[in-house]
PDB file of N, CA and C in Angstrom:
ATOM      1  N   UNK A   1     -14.547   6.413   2.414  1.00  0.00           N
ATOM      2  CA  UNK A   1     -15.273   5.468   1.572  1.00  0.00           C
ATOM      3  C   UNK A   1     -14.646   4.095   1.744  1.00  0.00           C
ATOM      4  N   UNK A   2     -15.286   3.175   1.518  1.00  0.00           N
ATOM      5  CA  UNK A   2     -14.463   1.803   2.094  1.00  0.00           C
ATOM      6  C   UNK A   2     -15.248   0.947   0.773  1.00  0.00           C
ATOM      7  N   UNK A   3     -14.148   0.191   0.422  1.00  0.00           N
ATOM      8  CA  UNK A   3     -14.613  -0.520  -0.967  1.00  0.00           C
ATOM      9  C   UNK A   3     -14.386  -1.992  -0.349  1.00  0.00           C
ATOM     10  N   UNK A   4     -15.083  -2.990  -1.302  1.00  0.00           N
ATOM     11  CA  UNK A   4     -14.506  -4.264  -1.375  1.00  0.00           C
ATOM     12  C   UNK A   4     -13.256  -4.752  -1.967  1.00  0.00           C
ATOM     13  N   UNK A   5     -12.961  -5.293  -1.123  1.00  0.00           N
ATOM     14  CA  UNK A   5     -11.489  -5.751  -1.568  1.00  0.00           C
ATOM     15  C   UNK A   5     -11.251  -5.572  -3.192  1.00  0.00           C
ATOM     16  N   UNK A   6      -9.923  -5.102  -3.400  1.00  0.00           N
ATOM     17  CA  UNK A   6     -10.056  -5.356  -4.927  1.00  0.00           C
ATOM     18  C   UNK A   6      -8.326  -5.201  -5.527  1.00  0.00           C
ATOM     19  N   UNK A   7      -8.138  -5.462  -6.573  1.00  0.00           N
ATOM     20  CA  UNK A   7      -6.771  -5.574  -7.036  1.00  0.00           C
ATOM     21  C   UNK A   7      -6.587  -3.896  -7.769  1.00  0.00           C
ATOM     22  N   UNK A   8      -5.550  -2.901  -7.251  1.00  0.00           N
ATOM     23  CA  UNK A   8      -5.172  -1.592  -7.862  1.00  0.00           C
ATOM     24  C   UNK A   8      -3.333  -1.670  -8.379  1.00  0.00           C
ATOM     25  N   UNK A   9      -3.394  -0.976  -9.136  1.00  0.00           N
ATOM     26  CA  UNK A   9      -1.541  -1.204  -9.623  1.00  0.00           C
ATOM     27  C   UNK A   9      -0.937  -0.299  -8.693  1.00  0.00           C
ATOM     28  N   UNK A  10      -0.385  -0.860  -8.297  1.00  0.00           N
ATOM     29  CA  UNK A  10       0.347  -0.155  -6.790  1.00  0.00           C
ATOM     30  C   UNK A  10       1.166   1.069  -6.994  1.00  0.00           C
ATOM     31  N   UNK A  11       1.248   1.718  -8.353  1.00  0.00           N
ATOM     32  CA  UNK A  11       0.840   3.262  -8.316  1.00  0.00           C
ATOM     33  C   UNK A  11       0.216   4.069  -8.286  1.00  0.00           C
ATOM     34  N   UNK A  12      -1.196   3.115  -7.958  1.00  0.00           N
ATOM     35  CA  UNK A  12      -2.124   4.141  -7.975  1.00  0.00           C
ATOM     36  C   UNK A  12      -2.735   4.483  -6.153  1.00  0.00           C
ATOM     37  N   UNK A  13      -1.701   3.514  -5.233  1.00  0.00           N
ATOM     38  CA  UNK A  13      -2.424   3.610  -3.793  1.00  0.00           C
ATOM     39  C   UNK A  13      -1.352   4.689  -3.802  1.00  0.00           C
ATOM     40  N   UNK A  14      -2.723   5.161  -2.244  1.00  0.00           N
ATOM     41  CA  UNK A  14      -2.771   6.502  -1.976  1.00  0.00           C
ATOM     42  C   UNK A  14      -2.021   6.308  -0.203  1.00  0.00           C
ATOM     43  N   UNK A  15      -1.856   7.682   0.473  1.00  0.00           N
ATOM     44  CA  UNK A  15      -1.640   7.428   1.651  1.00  0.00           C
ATOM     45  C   UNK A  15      -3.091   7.426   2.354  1.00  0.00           C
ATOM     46  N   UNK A  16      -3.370   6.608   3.463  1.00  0.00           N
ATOM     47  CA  UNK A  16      -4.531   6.387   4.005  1.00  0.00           C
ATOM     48  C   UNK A  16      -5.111   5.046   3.458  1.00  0.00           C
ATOM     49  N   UNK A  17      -4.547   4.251   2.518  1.00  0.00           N
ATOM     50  CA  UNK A  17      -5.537   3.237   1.397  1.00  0.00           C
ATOM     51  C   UNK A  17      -4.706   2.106   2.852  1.00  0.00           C
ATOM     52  N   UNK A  18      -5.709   1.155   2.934  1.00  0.00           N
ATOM     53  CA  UNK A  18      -5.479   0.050   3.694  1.00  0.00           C
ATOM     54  C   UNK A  18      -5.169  -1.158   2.909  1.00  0.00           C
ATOM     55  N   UNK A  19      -3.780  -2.066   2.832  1.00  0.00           N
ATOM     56  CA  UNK A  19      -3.252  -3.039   2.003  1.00  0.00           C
ATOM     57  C   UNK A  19      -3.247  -4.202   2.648  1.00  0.00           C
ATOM     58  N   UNK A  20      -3.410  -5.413   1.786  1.00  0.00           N
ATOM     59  CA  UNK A  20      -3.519  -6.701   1.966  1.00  0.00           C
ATOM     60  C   UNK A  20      -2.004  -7.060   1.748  1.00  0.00           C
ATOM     61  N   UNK A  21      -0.870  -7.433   2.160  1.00  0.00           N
ATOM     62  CA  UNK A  21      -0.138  -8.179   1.961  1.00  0.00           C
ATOM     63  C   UNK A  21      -0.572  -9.595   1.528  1.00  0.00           C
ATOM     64  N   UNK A  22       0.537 -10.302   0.880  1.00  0.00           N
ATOM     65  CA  UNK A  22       0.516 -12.060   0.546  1.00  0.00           C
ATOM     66  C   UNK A  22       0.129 -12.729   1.801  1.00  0.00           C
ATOM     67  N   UNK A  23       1.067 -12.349   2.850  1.00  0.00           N
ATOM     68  CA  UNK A  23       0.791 -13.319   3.814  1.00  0.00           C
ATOM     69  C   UNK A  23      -0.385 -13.189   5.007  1.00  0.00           C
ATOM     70  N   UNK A  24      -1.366 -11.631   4.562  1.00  0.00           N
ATOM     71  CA  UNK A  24      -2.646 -11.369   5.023  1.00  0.00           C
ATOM     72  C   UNK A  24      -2.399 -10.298   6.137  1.00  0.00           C
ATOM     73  N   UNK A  25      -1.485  -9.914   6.372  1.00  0.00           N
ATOM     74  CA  UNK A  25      -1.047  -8.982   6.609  1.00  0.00           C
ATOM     75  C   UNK A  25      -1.823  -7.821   6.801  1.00  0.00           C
ATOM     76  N   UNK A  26      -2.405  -7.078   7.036  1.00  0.00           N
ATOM     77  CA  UNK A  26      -2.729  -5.518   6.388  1.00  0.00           C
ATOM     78  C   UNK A  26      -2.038  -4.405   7.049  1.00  0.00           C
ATOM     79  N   UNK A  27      -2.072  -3.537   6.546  1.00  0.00           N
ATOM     80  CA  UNK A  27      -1.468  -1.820   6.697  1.00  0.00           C
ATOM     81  C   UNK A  27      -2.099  -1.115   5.948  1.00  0.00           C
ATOM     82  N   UNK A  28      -2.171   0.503   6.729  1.00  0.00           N
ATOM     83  CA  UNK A  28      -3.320   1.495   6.610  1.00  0.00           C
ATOM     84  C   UNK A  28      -0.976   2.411   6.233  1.00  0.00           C
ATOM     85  N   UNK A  29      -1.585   2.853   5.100  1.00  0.00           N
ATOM     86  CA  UNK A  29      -0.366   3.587   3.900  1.00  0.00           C
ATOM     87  C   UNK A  29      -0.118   5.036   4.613  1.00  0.00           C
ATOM     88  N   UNK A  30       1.131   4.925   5.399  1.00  0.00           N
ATOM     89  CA  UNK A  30       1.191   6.513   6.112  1.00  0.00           C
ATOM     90  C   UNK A  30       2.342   6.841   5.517  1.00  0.00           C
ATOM     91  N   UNK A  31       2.965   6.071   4.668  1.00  0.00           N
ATOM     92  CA  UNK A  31       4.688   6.480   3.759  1.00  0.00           C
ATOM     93  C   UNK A  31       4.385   5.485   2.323  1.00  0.00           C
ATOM     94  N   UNK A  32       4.807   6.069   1.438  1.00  0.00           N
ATOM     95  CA  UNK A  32       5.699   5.485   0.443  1.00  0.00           C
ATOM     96  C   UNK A  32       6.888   5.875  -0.003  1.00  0.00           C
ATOM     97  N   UNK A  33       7.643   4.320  -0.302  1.00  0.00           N
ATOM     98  CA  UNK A  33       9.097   4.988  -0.063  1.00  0.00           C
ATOM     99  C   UNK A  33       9.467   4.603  -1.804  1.00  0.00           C
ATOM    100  N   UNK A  34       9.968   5.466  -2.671  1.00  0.00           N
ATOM    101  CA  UNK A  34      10.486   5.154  -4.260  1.00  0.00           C
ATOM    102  C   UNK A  34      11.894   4.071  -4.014  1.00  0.00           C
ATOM    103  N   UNK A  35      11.732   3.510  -4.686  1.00  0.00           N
ATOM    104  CA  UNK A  35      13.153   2.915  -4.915  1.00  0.00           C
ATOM    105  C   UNK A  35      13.623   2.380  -3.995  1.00  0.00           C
ATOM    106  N   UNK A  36      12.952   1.066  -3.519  1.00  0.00           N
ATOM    107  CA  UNK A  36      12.997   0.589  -2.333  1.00  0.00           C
ATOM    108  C   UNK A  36      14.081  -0.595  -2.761  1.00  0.00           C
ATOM    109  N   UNK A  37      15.163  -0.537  -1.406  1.00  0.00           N
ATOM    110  CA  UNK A  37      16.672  -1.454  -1.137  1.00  0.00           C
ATOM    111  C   UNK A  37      17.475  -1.365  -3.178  1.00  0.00           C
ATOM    112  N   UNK A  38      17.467   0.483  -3.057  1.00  0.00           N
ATOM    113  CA  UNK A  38      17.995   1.022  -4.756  1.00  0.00           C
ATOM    114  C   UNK A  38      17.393   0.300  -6.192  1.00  0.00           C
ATOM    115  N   UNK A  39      16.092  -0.147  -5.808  1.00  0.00           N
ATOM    116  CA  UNK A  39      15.733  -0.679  -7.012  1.00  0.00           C
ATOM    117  C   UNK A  39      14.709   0.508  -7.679  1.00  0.00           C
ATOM    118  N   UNK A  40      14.659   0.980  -8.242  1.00  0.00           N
ATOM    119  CA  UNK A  40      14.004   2.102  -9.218  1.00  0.00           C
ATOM    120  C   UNK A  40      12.564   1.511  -9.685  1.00  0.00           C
ATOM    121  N   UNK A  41      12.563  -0.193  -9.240  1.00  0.00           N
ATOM    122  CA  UNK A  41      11.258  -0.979 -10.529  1.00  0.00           C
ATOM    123  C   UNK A  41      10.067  -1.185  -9.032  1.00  0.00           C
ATOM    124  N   UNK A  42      11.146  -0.876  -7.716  1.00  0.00           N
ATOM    125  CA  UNK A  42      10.110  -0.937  -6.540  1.00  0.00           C
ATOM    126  C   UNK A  42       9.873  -0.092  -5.563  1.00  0.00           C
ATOM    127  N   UNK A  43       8.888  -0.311  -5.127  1.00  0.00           N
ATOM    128  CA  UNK A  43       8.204   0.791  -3.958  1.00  0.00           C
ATOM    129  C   UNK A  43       7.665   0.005  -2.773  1.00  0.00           C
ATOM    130  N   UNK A  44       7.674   0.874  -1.856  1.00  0.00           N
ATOM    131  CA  UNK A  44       7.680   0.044  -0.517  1.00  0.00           C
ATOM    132  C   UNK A  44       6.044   1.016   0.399  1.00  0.00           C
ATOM    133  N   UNK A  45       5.190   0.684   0.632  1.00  0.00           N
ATOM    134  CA  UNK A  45       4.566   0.927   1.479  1.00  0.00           C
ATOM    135  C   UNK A  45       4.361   0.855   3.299  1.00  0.00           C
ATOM    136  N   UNK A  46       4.529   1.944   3.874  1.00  0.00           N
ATOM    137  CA  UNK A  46       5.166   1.933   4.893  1.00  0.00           C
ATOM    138  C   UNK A  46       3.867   2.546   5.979  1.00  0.00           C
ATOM    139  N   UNK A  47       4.051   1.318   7.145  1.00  0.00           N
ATOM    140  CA  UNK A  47       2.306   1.936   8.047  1.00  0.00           C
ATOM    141  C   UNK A  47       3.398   2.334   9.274  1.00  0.00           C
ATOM    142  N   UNK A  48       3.428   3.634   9.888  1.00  0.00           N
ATOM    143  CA  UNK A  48       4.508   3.662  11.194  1.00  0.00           C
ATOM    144  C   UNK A  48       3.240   4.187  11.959  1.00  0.00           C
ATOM    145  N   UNK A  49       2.753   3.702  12.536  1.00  0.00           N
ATOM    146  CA  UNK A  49       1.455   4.300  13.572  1.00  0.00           C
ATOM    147  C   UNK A  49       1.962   3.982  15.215  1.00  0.00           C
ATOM    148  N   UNK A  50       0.915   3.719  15.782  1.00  0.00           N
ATOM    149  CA  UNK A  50       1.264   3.932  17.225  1.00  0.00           C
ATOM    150  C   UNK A  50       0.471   1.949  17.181  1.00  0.00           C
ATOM    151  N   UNK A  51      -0.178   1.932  16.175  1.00  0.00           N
ATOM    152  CA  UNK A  51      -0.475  -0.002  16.154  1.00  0.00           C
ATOM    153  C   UNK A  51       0.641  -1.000  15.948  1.00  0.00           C
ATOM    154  N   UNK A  52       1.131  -0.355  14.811  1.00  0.00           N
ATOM    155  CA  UNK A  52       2.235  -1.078  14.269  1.00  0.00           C
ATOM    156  C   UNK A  52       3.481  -0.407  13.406  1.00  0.00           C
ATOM    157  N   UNK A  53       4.329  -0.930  12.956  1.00  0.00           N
ATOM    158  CA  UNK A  53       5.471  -0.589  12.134  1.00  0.00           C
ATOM    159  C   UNK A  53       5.558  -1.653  10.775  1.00  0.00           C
ATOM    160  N   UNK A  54       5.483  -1.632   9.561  1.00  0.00           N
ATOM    161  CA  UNK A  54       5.157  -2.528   8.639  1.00  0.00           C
ATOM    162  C   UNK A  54       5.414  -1.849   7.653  1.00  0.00           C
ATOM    163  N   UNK A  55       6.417  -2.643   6.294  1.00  0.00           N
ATOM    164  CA  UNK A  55       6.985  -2.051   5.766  1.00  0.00           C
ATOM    165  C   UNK A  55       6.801  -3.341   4.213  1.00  0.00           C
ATOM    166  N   UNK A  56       5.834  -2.893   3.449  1.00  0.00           N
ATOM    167  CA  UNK A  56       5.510  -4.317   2.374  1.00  0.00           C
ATOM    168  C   UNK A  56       6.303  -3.945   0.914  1.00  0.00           C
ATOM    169  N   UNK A  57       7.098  -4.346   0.305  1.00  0.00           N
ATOM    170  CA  UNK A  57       7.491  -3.677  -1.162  1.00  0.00           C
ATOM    171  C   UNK A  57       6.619  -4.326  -2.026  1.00  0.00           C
ATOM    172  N   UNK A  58       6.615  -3.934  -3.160  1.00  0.00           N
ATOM    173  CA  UNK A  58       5.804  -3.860  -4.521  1.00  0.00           C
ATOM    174  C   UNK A  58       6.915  -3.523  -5.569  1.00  0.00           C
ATOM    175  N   UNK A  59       6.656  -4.664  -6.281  1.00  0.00           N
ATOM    176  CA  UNK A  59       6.950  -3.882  -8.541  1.00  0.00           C
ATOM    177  C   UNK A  59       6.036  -2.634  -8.087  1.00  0.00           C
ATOM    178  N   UNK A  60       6.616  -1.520  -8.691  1.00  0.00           N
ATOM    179  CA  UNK A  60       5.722  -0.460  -9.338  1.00  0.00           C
ATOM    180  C   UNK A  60       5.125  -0.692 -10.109  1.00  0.00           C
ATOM    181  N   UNK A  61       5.063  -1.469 -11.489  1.00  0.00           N
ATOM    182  CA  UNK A  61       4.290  -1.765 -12.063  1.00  0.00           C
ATOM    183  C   UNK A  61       3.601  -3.279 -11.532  1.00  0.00           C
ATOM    184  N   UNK A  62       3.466  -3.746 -10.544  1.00  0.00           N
ATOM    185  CA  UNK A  62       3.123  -4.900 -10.289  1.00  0.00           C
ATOM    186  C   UNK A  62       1.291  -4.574  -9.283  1.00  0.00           C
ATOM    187  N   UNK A  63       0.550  -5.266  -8.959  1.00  0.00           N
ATOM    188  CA  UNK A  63      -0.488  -5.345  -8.523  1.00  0.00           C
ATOM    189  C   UNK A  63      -0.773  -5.193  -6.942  1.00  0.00           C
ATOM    190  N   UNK A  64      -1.848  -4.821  -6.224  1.00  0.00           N
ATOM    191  CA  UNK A  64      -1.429  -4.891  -4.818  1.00  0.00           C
ATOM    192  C   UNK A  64      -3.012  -5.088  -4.903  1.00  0.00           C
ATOM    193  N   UNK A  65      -3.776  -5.532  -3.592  1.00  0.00           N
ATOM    194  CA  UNK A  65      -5.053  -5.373  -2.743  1.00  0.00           C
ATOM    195  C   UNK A  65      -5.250  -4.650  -1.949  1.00  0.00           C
ATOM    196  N   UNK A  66      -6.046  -4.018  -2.735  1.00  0.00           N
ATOM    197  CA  UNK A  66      -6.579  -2.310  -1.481  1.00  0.00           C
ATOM    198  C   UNK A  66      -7.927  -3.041  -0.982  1.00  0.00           C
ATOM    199  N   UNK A  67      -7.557  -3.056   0.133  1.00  0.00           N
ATOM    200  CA  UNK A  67      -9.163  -3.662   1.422  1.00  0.00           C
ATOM    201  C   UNK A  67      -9.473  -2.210   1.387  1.00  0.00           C
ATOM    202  N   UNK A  68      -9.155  -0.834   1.840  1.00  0.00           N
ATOM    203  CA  UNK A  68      -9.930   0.129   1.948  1.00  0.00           C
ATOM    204  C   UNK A  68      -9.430   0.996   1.580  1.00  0.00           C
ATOM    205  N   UNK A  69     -10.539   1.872   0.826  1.00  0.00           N
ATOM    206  CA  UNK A  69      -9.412   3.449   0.791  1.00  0.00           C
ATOM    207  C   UNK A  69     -10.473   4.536   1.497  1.00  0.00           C
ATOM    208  N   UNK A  70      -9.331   5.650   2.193  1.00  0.00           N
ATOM    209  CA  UNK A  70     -11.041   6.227   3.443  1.00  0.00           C
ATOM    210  C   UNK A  70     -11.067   7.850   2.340  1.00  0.00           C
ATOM    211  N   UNK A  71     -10.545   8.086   1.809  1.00  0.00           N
ATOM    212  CA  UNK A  71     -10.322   9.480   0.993  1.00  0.00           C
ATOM    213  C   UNK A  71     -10.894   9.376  -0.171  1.00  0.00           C
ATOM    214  N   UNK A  72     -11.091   8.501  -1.072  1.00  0.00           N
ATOM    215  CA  UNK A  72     -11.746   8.387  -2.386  1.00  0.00           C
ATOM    216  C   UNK A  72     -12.100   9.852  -2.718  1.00  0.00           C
ATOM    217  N   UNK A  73     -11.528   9.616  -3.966  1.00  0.00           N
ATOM    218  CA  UNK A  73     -11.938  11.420  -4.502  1.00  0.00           C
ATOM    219  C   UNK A  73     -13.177  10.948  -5.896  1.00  0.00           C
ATOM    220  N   UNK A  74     -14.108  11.453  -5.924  1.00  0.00           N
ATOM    221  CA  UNK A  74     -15.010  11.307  -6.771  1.00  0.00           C
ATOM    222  C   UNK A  74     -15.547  11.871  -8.277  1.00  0.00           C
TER     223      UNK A  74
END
C-alpha cells in the first residue's frame, strides 16, 4: 500500500515503511536499532540493502515522515 507522505511517531514505523529524513534523504526500514549511541529516549532506523547503507536516529517519542509503507495491515 503506498500512502501520501505523512507525519507517524516513530514508534509506530514498521520494517519495510520508506522514511524521509531532514535532509531528504530516504530509506526503505530493514533494522531498527533501540537505544541508539546508549540513549534509551532514541532509535535509529537502519536501510542495509544492496542500494545503500543509511542509518537516521529519532526521539522515540519524536515524529518522523513515512513516504511509504508497502505492508499496511488493515
Amino acid at each position: 500500500m503506498t500512502l501520501a507522505p505523512a507525519t507517524v511517531k516513530a514508534t509506530e514505523v514498521q520494517l519495510g515503511d520508506r522514511l524521509r529524513a531532514r535532509s531528504g534523504a530516504e530509506l526503505t526500514v530493514t533494522r531498527i536499532d533501540g537505544e541508539f549511541m546508549g540513549r534509551a529516549n532514541m532509535l535509529a532506523f537502519v536501510e542495509d540493502s544492496g542500494e545503500q547503507w543509511f542509518k537516521m536516529p529519532a526521539l522515540r517519542d519524536g515524529d518522523v515522515e513515512l513516504v511509504r509503507r508497502e505492508n499496511a495491515v488493515e
